[in-house]
Protein backbone atom coordinates (compact mmCIF):
# COMPACT_ATOMS: atom_id res chain seq x y z
CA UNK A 1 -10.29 16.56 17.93
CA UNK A 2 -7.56 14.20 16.96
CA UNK A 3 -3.99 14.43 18.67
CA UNK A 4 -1.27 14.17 16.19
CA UNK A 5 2.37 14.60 16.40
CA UNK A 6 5.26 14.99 13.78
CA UNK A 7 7.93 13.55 13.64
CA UNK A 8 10.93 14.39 10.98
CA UNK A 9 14.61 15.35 11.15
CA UNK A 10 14.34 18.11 8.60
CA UNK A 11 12.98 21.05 10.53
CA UNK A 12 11.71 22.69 7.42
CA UNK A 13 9.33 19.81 6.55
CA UNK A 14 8.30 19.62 10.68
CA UNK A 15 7.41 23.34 10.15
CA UNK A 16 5.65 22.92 6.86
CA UNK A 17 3.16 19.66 7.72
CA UNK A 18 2.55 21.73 10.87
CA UNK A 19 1.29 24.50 8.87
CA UNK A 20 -0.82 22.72 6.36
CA UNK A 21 -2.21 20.28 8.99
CA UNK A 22 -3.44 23.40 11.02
CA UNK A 23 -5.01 25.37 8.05
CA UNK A 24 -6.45 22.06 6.34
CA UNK A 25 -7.16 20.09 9.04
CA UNK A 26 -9.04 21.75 11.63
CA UNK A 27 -9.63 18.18 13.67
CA UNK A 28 -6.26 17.51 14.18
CA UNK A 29 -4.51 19.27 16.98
CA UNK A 30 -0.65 19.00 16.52
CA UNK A 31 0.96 18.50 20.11
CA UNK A 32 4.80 18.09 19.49
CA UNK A 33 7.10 18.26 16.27
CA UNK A 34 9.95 16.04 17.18
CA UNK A 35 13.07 15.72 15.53
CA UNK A 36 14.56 12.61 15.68
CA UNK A 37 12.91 9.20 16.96
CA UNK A 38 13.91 9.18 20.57
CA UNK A 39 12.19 12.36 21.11
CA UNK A 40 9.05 10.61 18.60
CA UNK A 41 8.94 7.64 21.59
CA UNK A 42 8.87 10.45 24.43
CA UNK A 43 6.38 12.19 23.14
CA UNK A 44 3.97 9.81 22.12
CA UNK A 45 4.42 8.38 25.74
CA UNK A 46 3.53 11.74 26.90
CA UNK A 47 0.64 12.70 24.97
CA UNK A 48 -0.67 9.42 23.99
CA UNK A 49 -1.41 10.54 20.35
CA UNK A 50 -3.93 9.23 17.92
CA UNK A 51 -2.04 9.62 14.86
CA UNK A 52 1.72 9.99 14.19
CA UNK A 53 2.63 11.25 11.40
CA UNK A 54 6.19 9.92 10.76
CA UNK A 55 9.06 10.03 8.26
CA UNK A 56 10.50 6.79 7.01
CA UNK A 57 14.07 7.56 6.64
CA UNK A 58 16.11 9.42 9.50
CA UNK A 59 19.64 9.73 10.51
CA UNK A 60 20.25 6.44 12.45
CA UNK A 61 16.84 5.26 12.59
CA UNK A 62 13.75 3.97 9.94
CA UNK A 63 10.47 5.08 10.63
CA UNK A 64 9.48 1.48 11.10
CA UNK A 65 11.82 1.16 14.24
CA UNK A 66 9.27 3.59 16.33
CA UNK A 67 6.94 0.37 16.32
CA UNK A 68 10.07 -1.35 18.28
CA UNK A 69 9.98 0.62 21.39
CA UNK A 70 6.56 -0.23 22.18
CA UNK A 71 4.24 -3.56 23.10
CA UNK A 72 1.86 -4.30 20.61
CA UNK A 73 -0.91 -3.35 23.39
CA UNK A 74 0.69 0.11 23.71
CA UNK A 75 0.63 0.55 20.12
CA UNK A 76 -3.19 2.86 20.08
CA UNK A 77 -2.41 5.15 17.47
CA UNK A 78 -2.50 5.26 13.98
CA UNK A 79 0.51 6.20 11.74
CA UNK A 80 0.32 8.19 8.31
CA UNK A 81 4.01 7.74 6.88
CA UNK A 82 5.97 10.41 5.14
CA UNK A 83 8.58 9.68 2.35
CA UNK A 84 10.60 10.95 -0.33
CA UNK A 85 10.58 7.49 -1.66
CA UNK A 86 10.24 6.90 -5.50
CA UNK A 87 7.71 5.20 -7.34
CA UNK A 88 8.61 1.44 -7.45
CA UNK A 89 9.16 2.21 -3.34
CA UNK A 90 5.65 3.74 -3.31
CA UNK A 91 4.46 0.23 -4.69
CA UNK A 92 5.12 -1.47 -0.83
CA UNK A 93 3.19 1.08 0.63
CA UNK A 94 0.13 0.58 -1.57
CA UNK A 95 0.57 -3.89 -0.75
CA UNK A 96 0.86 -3.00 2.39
CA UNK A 97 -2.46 -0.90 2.77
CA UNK A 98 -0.53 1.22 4.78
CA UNK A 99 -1.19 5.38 4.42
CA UNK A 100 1.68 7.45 3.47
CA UNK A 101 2.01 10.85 1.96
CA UNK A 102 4.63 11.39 -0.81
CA UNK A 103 6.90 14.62 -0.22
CA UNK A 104 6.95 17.47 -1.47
CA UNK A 105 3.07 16.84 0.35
CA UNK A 106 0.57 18.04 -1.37
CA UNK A 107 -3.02 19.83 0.12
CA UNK A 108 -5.27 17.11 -1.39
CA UNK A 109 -3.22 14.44 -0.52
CA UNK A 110 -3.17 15.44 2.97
CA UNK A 111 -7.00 15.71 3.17
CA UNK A 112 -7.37 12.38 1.83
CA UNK A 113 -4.94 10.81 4.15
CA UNK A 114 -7.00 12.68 6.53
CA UNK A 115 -10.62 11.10 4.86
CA UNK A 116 -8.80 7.46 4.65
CA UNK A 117 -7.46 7.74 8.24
CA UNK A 118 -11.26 8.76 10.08
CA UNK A 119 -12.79 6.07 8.05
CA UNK A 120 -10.19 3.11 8.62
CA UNK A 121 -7.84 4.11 11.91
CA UNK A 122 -5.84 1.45 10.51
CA UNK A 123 -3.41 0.90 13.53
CA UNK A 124 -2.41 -2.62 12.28
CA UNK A 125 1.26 -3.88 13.58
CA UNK A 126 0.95 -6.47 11.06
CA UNK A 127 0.36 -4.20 8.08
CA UNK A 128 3.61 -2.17 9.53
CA UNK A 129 5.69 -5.71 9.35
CA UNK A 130 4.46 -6.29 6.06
CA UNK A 131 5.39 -3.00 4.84
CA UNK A 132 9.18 -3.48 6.04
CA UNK A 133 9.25 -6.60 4.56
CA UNK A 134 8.37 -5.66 1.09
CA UNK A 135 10.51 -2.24 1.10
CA UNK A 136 13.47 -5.20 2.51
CA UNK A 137 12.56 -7.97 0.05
CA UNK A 138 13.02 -6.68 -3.78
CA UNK A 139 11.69 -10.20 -4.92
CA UNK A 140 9.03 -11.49 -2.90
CA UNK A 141 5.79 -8.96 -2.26
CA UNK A 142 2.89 -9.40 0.24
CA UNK A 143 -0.34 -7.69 -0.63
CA UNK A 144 -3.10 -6.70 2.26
CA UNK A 145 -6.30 -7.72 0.92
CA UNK A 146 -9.28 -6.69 3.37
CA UNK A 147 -11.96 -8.21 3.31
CA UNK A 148 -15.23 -7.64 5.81
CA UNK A 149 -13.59 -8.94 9.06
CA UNK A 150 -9.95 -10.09 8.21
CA UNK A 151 -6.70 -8.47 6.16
CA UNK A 152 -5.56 -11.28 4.57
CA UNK A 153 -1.37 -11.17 3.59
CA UNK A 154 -0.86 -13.21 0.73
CA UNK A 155 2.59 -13.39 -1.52
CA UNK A 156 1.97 -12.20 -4.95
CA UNK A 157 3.67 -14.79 -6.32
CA UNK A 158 0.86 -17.13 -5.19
CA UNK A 159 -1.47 -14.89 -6.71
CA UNK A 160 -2.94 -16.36 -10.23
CA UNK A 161 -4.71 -13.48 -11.46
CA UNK A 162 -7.33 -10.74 -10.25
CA UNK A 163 -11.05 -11.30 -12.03
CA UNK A 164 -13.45 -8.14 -11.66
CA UNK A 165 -16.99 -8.04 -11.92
CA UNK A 166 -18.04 -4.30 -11.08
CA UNK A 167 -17.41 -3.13 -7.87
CA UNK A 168 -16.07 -6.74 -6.73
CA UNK A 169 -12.72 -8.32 -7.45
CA UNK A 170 -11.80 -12.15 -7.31
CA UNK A 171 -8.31 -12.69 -6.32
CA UNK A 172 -7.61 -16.58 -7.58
CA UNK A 173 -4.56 -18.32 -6.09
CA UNK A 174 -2.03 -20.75 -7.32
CA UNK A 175 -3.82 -23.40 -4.42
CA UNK A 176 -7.48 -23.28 -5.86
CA UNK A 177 -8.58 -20.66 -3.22
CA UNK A 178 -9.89 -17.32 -4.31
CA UNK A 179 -10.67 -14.10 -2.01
CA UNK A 180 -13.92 -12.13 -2.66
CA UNK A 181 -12.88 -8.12 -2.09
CA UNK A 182 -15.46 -5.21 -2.27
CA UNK A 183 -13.03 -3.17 -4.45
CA UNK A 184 -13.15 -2.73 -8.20
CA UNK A 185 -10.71 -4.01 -10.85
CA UNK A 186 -9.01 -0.67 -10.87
CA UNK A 187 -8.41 -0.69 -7.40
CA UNK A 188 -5.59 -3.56 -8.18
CA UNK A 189 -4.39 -2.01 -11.06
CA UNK A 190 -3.70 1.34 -9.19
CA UNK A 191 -1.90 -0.74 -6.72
CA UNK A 192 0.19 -2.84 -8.58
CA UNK A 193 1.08 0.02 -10.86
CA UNK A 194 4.61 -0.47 -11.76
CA UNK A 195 5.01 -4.10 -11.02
CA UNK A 196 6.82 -6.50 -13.25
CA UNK A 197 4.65 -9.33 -12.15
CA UNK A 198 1.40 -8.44 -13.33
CA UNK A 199 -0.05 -6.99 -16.38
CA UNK A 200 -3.86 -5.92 -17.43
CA UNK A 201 -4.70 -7.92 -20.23
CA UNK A 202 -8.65 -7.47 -20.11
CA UNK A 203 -11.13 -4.93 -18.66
CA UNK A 204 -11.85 -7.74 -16.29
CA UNK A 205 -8.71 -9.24 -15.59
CA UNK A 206 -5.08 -8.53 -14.27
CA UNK A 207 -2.98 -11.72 -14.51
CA UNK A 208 0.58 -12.88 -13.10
CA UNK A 209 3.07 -13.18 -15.71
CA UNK A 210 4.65 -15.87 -14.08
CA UNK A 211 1.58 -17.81 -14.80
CA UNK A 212 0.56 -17.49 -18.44
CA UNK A 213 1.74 -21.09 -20.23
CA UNK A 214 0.03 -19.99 -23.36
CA UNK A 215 -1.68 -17.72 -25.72
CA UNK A 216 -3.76 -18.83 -28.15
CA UNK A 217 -4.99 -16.90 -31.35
CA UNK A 218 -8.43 -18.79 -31.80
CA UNK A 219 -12.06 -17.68 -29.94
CA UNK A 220 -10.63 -13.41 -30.24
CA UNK A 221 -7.43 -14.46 -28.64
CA UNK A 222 -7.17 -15.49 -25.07
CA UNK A 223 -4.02 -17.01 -22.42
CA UNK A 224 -4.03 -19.86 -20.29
CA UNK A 225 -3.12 -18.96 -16.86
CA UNK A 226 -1.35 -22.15 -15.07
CA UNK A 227 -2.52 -24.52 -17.30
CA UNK A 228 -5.94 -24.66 -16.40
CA UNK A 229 -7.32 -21.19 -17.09
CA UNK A 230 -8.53 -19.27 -20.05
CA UNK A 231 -8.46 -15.62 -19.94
CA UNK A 232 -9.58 -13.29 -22.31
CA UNK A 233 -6.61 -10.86 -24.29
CA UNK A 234 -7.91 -7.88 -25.58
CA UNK A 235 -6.32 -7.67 -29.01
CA UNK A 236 -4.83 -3.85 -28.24
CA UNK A 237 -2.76 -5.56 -25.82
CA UNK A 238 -1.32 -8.75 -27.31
CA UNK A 239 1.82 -6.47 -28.47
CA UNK A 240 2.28 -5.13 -25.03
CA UNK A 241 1.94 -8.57 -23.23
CA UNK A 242 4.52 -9.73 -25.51
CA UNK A 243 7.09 -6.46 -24.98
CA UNK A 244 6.81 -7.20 -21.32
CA UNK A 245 7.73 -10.76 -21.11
CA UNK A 246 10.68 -10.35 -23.51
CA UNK A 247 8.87 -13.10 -26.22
């Protein structure tokens, strides 16, 4: 069994998470619904939970300021945020590899918060930082990209473009390094939904706007990214490519 506690101003949304966690989730056990962050700390110090489930946005206090009133070695649990948040928000949650649930909260998004959590227990402070940072910092995005032993955070405006070759996807940065990741194309795509930056110009490639110094008609069409590299266009999305960057 899992320990879990809530914690959520709204007592009707306390009441409701309690009740789908117990009759969906019969490995969590639910040991305080608290109301307000203070009583969030005190409880967690009581009952030492392995996952908080936590809403972002409280009277007086963010979610992210529960991570304050602890050391980073007394930070063993897990947190599964809970938001109201709209959908360019949604976008730092998804850089930030950091699990959330969007309210109203749905059954099947539960259970696969619930599927992500037992396979991952992602407790990482540093994804938490990088999560206030990008719902801060309107401009300038980290992404988490996790590869086999390291999460590496990298601005997207570093990143060139994203190249995918079946279930793999080469992220190639403005320096010359690239980062090998055992997730597919549409992974990224799912991700960066929504973002002005990049754009899906190819079944194999998502590329920074920023970036693209030309597009040339010749060989089926294709841009150069920075100057240096030549990435295929598919011709359905020339006209969209040129809508987004205003040309």
């Amino acid at each position: 069994m899992y320990k879990a506690i809530i914690i959520d101003d709204e007592e009707m949304a306390r009441t409701l998470l309690n009740g789908m966690i117990d009759e969906y989730c019969p490995n969590v056990e639910v040991l305080s619904l608290c109301k307000d962050l203070p009583n969030g700390v005190k409880a967690i110090i009581a009952h030492k939970p392995d996952l908080v489930f936590l809403d972002i946005e409280m009277p007086g206090h963010s979610g992210l300021e529960l991570l304050d009133f602890f050391d980073e070695k007394e930070i063993s649990f897990s947190i599964i945020f809970v938001t109201a948040y709209n959908k360019y928000a949604i976008q730092a949650f998804k850089l930030s590899a950091v699990d959330y649930l969007l309210k109203p909260i749905e059954e099947t998004d539960l259970k696969k918060a619930m599927d992500l959590y037992e396979k991952e227990k992602n407790g990482n402070k540093e994804n938490y930082s990088v999560l206030r940072d990008n719902l801060k910092n309107k401009t300038s995005k980290k992404i988490a990209l996790n590869t086999l032993n390291t999460v590496s955070f990298v601005e997207t405006s570093s990143i060139l473009f994203f190249q995918g070759d079946g279930a793999y996807t080469k992220v190639i940065l403005k320096d010359g390094k690239s980062i090998t990741l055992s997730k597919g194309l549409k992974s990224f795509e799912n991700t960066l939904a929504g973002s002005l930056e990049f754009f899906r110009c190819h079944k194999s490639y998502i590329v920074n706007l920023s970036y693209i110094t030309e597009y040339s008609k010749s060989d089926g069409g294709y841009l150069v990214i920075d100057k240096q590299h030549k990435i295929g266009i598919s011709q359905d999305k020339v006209d969209l490519l040129f809508e987004k960057i205003n040309l």
